[in-house]
Protein backbone atom coordinates (compact mmCIF):
# COMPACT_ATOMS: atom_id res chain seq x y z
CA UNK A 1 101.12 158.38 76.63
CA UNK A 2 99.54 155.91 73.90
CA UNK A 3 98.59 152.61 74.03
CA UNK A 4 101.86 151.44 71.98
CA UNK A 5 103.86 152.65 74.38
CA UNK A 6 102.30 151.51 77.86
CA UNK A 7 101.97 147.81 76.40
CA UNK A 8 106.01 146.78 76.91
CA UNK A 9 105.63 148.04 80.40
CA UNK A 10 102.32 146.25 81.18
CA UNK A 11 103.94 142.69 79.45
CA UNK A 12 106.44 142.85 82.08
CA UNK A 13 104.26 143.58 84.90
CA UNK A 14 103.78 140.34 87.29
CA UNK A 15 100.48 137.89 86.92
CA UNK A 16 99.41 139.83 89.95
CA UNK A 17 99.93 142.92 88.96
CA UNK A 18 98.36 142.92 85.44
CA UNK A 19 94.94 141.11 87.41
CA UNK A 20 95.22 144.52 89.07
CA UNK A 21 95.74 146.55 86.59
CA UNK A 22 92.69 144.64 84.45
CA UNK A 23 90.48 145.25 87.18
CA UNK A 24 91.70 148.87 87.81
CA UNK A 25 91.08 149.33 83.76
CA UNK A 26 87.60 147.92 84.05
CA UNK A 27 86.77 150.32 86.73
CA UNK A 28 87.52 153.13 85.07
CA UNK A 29 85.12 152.35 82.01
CA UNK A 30 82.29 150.41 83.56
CA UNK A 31 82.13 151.60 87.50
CA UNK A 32 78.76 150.17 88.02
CA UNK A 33 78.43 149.15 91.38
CA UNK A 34 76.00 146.29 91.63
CA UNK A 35 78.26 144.39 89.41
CA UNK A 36 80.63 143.05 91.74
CA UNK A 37 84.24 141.57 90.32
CA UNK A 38 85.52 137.82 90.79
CA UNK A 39 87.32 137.29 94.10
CA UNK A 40 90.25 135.39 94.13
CA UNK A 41 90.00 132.10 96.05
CA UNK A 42 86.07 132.15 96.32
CA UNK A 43 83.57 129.27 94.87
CA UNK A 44 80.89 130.52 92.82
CA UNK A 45 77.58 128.51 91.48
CA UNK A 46 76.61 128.11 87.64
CA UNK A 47 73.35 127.00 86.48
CA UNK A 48 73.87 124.17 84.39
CA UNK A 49 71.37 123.00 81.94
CA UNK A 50 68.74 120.40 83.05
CA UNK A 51 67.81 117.60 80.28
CA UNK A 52 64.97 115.37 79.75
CA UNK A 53 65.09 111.85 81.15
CA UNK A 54 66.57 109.76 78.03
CA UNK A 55 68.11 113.20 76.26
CA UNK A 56 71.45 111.53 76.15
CA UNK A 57 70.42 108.44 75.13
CA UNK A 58 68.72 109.64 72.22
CA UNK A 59 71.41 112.17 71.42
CA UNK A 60 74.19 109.22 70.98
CA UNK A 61 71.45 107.49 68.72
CA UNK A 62 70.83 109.82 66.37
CA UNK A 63 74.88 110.30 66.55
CA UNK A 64 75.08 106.66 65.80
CA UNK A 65 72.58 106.86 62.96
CA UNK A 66 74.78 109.98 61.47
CA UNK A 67 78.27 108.34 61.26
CA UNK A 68 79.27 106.20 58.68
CA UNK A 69 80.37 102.38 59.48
């Protein structure tokens, strides 16, 4: 089967099912298994980048200073 002719079919799977099928893809060419996939429903932390005191304040000057008028 090629990859032109399993595409209609996937397009008409469900949300749900084509989440499943992604994943079960993935699998199948990375099965690593320390790198766990996103769960549904859970909360997960992200860094976020920490700036100087005044950063922002100096960012919207030199904005400012930029734009004409």
């Amino acid at each position: 089967m090629t990859l032109s002719e399993i595409i209609p079919d996937a397009r008409n799977l469900s949300a749900a099912d084509k989440l499943r099928l992604i994943r079960i893809l993935a699998d199948e060419v990375d099965p690593e298994p320390d790198i766990a996939p996103l769960q549904h429903g859970r909360t997960y932390t992200l860094a976020t980048p920490t700036f100087e005191p005044g950063a922002a304040e100096a960012l919207m000057r030199e904005l400012q200073a930029g734009s004409p008028g």
